[in-house]
Protein backbone atom coordinates (compact mmCIF):
# COMPACT_ATOMS: atom_id res chain seq x y z
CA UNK A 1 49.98 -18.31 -14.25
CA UNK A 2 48.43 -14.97 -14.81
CA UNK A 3 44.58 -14.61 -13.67
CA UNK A 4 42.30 -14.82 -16.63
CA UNK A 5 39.77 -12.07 -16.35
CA UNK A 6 37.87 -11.35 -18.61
CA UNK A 7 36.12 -7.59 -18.62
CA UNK A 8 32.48 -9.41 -18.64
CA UNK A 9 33.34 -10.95 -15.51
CA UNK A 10 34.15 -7.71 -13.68
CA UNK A 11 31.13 -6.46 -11.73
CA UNK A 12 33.73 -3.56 -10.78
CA UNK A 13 32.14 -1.19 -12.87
CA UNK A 14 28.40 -2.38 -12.28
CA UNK A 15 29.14 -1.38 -8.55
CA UNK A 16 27.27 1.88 -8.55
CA UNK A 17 24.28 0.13 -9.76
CA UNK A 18 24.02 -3.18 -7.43
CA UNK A 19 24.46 -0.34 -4.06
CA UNK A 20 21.31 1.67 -6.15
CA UNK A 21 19.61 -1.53 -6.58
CA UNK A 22 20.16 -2.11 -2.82
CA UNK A 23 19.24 1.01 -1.68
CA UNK A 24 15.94 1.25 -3.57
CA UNK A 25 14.91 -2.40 -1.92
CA UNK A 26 15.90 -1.59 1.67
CA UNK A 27 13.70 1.63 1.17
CA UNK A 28 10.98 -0.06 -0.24
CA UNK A 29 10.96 -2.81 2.49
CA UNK A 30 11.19 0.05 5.14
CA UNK A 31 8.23 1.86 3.68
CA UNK A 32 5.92 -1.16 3.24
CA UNK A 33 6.53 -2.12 6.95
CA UNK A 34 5.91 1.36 8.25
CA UNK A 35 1.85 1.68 7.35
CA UNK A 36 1.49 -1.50 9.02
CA UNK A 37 3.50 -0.75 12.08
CA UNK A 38 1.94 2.12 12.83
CA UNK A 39 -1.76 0.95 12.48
CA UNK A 40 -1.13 -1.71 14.71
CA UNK A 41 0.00 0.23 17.89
């Protein structure tokens, strides 16, 4: 039996924009914990 696929169901192509979407919350988590890092110390 052949793999039924269909092109919906491929997140190859939305690939680029789930490492963006990644990128922009790591950065946003990094920034928000900075201020409050550095008013602690």
């Amino acid at each position: 039996m052949e793999p039924r696929k269909t092109s919906k169901a491929n997140l190859e192509n939305k690939r680029s924009l789930f490492f963006q979407t990644g990128i922009v919350i790591a950065l946003a988590a990094v920034s928000f914990r900075m201020p409050v890092r550095f008013e602690l110390q």
